[in-house]
C-alpha atoms as a PDB file:
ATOM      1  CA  UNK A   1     121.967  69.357 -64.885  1.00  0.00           C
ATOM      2  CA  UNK A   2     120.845  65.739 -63.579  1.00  0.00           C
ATOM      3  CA  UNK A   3     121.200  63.381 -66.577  1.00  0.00           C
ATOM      4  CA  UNK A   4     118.578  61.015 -67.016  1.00  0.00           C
ATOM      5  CA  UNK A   5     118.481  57.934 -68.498  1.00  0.00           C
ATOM      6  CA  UNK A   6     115.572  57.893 -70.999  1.00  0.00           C
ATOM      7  CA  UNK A   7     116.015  59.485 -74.363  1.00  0.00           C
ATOM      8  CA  UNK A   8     113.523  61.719 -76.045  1.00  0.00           C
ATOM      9  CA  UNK A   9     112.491  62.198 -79.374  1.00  0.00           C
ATOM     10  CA  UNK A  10     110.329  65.835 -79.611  1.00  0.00           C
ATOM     11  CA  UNK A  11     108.525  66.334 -82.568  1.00  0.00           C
ATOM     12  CA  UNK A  12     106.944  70.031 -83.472  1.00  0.00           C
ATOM     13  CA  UNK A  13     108.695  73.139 -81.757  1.00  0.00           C
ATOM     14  CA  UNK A  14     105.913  75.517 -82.201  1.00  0.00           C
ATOM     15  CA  UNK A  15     105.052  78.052 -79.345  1.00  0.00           C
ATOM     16  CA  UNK A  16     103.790  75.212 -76.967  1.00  0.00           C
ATOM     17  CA  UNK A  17     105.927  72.197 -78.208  1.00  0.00           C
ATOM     18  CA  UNK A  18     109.293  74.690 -78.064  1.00  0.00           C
ATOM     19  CA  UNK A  19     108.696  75.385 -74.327  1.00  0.00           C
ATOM     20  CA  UNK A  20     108.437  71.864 -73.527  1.00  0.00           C
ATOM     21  CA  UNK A  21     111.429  70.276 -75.543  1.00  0.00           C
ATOM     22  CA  UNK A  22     113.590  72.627 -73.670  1.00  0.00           C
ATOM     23  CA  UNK A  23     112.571  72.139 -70.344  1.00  0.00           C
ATOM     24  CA  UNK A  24     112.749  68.296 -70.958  1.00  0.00           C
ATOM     25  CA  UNK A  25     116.387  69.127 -72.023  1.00  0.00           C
ATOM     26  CA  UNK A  26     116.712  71.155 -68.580  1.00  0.00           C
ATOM     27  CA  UNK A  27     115.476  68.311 -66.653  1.00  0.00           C
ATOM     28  CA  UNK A  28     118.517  66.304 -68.288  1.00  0.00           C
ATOM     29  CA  UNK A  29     117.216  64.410 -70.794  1.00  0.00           C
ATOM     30  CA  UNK A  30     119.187  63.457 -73.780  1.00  0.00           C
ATOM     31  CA  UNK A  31     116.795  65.109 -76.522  1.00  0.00           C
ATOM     32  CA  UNK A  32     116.437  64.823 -80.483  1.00  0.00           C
ATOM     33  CA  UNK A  33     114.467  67.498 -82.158  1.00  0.00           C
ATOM     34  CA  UNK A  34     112.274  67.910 -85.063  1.00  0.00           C
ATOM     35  CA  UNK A  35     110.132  70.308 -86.557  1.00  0.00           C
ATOM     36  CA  UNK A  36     109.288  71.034 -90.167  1.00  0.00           C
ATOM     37  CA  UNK A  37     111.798  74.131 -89.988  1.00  0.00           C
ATOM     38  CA  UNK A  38     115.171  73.663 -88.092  1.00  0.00           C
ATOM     39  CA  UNK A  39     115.517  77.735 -87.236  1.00  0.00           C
ATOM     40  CA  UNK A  40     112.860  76.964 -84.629  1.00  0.00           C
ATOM     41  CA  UNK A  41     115.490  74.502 -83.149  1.00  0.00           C
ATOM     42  CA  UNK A  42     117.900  76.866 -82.804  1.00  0.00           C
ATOM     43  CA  UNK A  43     117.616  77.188 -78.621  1.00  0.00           C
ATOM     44  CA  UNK A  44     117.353  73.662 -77.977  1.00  0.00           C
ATOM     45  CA  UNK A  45     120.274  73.055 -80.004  1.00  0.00           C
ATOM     46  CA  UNK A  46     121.915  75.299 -78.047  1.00  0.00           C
ATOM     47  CA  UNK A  47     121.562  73.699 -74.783  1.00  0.00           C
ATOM     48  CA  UNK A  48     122.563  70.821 -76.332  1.00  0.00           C
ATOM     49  CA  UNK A  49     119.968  68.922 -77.499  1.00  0.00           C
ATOM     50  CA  UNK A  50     120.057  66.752 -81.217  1.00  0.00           C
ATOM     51  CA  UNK A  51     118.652  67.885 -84.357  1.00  0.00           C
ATOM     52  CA  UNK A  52     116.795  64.990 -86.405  1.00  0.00           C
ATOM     53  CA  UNK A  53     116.797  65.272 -90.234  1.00  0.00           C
ATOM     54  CA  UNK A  54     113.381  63.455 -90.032  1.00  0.00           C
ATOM     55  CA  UNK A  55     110.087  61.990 -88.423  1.00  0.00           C
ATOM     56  CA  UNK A  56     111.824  58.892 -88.880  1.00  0.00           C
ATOM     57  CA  UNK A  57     115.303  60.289 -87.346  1.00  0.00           C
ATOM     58  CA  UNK A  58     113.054  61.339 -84.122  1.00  0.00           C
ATOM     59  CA  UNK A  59     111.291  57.788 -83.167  1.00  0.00           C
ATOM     60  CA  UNK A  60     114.637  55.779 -84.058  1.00  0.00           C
ATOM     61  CA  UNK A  61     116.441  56.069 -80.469  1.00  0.00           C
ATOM     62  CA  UNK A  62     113.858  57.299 -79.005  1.00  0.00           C
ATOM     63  CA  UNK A  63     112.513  55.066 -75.668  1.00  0.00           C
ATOM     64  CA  UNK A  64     109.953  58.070 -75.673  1.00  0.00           C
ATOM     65  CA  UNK A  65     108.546  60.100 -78.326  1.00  0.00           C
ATOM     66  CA  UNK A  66     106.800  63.632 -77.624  1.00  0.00           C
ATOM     67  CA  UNK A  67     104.777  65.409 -80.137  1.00  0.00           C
ATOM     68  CA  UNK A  68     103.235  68.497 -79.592  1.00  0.00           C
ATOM     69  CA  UNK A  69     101.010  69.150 -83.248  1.00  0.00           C
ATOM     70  CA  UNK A  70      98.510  71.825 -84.384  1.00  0.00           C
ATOM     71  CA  UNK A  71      95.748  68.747 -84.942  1.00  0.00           C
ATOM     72  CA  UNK A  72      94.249  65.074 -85.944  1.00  0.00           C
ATOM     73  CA  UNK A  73      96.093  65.867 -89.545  1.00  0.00           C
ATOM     74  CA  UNK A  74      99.534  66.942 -88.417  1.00  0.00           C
ATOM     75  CA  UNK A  75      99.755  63.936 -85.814  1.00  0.00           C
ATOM     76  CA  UNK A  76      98.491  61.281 -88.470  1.00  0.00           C
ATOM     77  CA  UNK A  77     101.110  62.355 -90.767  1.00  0.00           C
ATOM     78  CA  UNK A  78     103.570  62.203 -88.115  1.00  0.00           C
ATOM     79  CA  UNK A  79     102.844  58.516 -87.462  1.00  0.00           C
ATOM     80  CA  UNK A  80     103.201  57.409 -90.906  1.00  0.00           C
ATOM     81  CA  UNK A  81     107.133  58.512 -89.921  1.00  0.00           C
ATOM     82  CA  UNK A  82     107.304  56.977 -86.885  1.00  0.00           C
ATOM     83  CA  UNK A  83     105.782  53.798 -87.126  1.00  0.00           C
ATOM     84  CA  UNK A  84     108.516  52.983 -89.539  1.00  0.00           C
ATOM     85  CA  UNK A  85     111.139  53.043 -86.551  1.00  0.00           C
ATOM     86  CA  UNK A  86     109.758  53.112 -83.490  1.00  0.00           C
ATOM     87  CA  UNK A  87     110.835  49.999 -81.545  1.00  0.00           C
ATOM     88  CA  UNK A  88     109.096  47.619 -79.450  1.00  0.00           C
ATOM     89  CA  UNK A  89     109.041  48.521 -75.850  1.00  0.00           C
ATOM     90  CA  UNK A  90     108.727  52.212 -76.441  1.00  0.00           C
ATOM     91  CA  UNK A  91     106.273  55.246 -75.921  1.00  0.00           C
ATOM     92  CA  UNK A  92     104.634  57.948 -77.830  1.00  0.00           C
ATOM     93  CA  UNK A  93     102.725  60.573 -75.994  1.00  0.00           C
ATOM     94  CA  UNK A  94     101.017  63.062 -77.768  1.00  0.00           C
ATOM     95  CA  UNK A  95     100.455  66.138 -76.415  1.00  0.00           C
ATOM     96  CA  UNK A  96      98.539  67.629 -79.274  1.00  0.00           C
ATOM     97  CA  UNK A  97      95.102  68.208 -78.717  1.00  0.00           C
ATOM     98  CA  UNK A  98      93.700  65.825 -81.034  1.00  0.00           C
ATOM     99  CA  UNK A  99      90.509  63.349 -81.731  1.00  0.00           C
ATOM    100  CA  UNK A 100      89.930  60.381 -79.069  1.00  0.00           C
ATOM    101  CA  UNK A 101      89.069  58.399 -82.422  1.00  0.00           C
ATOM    102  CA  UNK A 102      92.241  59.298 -84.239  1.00  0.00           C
ATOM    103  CA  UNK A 103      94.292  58.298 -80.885  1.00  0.00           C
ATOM    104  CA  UNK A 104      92.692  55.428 -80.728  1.00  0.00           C
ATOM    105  CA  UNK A 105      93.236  53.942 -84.108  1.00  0.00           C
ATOM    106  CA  UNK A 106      96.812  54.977 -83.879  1.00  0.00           C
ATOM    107  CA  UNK A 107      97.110  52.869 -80.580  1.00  0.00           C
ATOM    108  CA  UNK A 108      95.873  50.220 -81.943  1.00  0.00           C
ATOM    109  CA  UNK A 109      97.771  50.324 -84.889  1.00  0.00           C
ATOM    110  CA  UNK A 110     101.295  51.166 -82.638  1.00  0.00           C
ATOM    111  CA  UNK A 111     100.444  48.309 -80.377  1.00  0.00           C
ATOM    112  CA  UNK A 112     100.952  45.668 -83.222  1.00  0.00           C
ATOM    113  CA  UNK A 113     104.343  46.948 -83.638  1.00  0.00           C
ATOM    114  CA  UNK A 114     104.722  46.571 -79.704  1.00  0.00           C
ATOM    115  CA  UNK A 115     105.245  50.504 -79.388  1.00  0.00           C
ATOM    116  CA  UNK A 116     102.574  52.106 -76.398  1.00  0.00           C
ATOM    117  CA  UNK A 117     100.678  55.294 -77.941  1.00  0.00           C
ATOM    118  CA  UNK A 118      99.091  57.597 -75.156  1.00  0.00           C
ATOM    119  CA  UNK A 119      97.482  60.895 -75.273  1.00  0.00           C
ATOM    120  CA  UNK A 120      98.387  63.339 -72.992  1.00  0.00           C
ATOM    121  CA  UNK A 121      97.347  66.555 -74.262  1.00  0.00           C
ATOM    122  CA  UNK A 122      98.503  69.794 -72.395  1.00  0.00           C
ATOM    123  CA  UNK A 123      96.677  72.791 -70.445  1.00  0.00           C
ATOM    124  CA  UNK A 124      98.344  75.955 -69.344  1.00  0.00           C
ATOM    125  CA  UNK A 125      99.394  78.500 -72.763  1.00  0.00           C
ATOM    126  CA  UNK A 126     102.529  79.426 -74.165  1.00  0.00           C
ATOM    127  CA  UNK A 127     103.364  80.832 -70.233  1.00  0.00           C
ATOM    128  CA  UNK A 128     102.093  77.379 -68.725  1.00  0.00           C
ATOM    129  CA  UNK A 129     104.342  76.043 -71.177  1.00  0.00           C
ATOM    130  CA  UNK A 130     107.626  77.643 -71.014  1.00  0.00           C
ATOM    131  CA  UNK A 131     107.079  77.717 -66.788  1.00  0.00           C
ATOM    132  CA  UNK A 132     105.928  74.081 -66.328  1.00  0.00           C
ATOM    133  CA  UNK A 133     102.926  75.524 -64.349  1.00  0.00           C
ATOM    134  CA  UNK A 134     100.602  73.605 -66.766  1.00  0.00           C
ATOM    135  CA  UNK A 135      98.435  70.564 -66.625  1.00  0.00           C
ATOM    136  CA  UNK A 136      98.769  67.489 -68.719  1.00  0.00           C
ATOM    137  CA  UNK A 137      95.664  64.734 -69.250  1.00  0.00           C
ATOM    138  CA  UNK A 138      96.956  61.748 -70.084  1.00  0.00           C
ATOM    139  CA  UNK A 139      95.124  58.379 -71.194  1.00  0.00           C
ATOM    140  CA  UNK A 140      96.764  54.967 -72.015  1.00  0.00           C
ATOM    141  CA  UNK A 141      98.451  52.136 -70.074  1.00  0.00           C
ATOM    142  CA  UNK A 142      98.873  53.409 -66.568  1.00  0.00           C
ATOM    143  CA  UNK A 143     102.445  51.206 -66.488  1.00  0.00           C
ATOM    144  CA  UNK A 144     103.805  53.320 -69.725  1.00  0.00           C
ATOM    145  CA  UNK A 145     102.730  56.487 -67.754  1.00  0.00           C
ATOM    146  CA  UNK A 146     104.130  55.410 -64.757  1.00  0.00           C
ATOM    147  CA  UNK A 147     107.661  54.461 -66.642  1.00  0.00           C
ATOM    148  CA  UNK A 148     107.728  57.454 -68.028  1.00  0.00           C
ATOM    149  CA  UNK A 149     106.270  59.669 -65.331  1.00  0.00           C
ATOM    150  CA  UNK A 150     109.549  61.365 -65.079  1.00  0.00           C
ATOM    151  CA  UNK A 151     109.843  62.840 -68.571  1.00  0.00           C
ATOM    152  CA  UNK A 152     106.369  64.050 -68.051  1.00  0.00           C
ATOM    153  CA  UNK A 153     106.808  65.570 -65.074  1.00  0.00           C
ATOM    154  CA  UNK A 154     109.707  67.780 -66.532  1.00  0.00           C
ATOM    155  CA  UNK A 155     106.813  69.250 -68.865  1.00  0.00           C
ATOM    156  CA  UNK A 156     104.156  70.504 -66.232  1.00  0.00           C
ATOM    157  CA  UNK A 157     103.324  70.748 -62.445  1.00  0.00           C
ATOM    158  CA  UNK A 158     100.071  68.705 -62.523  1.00  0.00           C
ATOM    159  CA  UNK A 159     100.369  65.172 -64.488  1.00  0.00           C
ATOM    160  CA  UNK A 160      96.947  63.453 -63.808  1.00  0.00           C
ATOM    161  CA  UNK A 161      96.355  60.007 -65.898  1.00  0.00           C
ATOM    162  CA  UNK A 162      92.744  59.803 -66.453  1.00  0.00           C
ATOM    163  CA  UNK A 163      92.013  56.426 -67.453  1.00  0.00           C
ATOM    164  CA  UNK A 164      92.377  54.341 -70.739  1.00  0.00           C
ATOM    165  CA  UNK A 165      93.646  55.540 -74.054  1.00  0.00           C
ATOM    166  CA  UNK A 166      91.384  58.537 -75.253  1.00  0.00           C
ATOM    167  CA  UNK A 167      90.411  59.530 -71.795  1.00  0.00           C
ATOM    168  CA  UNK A 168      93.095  62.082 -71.681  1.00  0.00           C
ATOM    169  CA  UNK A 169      91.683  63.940 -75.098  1.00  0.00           C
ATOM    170  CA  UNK A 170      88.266  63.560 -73.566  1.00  0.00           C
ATOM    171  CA  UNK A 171      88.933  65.413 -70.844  1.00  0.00           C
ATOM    172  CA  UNK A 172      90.696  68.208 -72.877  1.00  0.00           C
ATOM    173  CA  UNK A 173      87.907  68.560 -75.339  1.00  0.00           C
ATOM    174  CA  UNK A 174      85.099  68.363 -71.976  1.00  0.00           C
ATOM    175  CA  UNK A 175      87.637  71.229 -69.989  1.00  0.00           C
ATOM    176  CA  UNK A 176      87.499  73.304 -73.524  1.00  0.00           C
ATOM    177  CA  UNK A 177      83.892  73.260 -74.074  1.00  0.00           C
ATOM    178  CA  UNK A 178      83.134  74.325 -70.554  1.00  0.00           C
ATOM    179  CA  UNK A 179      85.213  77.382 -70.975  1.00  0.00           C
ATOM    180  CA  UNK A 180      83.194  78.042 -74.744  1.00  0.00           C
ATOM    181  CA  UNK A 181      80.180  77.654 -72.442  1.00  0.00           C
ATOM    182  CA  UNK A 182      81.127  80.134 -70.022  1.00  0.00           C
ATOM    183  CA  UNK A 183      82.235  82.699 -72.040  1.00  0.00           C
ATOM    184  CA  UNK A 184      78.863  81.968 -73.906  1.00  0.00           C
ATOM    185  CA  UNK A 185      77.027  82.399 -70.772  1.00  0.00           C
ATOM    186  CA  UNK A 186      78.685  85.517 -69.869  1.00  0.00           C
ATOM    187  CA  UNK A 187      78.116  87.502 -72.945  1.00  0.00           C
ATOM    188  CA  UNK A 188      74.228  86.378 -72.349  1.00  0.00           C
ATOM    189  CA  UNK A 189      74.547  87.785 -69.178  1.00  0.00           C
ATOM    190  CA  UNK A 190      76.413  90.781 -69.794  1.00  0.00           C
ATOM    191  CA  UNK A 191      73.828  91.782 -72.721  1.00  0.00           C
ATOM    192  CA  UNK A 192      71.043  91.261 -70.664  1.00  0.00           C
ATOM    193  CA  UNK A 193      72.686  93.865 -67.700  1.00  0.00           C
ATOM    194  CA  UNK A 194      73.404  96.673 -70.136  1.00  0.00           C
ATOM    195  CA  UNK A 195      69.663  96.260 -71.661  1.00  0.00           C
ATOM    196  CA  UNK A 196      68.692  96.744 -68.258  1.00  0.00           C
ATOM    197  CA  UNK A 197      70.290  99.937 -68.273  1.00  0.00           C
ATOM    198  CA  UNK A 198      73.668  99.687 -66.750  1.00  0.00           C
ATOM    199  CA  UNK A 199      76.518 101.169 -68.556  1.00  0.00           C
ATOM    200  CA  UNK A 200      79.637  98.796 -70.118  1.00  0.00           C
ATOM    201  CA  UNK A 201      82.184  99.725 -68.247  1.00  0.00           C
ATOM    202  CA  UNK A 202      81.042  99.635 -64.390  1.00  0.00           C
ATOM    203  CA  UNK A 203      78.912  96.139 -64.956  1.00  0.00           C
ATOM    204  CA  UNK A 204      82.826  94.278 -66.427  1.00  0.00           C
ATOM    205  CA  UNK A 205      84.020  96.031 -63.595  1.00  0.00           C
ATOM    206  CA  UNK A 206      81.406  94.525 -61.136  1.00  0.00           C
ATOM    207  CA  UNK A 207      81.065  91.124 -62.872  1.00  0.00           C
ATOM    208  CA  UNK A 208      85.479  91.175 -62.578  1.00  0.00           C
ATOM    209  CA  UNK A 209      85.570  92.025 -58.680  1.00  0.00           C
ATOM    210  CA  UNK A 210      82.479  90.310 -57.734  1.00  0.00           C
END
């Protein structure tokens, strides 16, 4: 294992957020953990990564702070923690998928303190997560994400910044509403091909091989 220099601070160890803290620990980073219940840091402790008592615990030596949250709620709680110890100079990407108004606000509020808030929220599933064959969107001051390009690129294949802070939740929230409308546009489709008389089974086979 490479050691690298930056430390991380990984915040919610759910099915996606678990994948990712450990393969930011395989990529050598010195890691701190946190998730509202320590058996789900059981593997990353394990390979040697830090539990933190606390929010607060996470952002203290952290130079970059990953949180990975079910929603807007979760992540605004999370920042009432670490804006208490977060220090100037530092990063928070979250990888949530969360509101562009919410990320916003929080950037604004992080950049009095001197700390750099970007969203980078993540595409790919539990598999995309725990292979690093997923995509991550990330918006925010292009230096940060080129600083801490490396820690990212432990996390998935295909890192793309999209522009300023926001952007990167935009283009999650665009990318899952164009899936919605093709599944939408499918069932249309399929209903109108079975009321034309063509059974179930041999149009999902068509409309799969086609």
């Amino acid at each position: 294992m490479k050691g690298q220099t930056m430390r991380v601070g990984f915040i919610g160890l759910g099915m996606m957020g678990g994948a990712m803290a450990l393969n930011a620990r395989a990529a050598g980073f010195e890691v701190a953990v946190h998730d509202l219940r320590k058996e789900m840091a059981a593997a990353h402790l394990k390979a040697g990564a830090t539990w933190a008592d606390s929010v607060e615990d996470a952002g203290r030596d952290a130079d970059v702070v990953l949180t990975s949250l079910p929603g807007p709620r979760e992540v605004k709680a999370v920042a009432e923690g670490l804006i208490k110890t977060m220090r100037a100079g530092t990063a928070w990407f979250d990888l949530s998928t969360n509101s562009p108004t919410v990320v916003r606000e929080l950037h604004k509020r992080f950049a009095e303190k001197g700390v750099s808030v970007l969203d980078a929220p993540v595409s790919g599933g539990p598999s995309g997560a725990k292979s690093g064959k997923m995509a991550l969107w990330v918006g925010g001051d292009q230096a940060v994400f080129d600083r801490c390009r490396k820690v990212l690129d432990a996390l998935g294949d295909q890192v793309i910044y999209i522009g300023a802070i926001g952007a990167g939740s935009v283009a999650k929230l665009v990318h899952n509403c164009a899936g919605y409308a093709m599944q939408l546009a499918l069932a249309e489709l399929f209903t109108m091909g079975v009321k034309a008389g063509v059974e179930p089974l041999p149009l999902w086979a068509a409309i799969r091989q086609g």
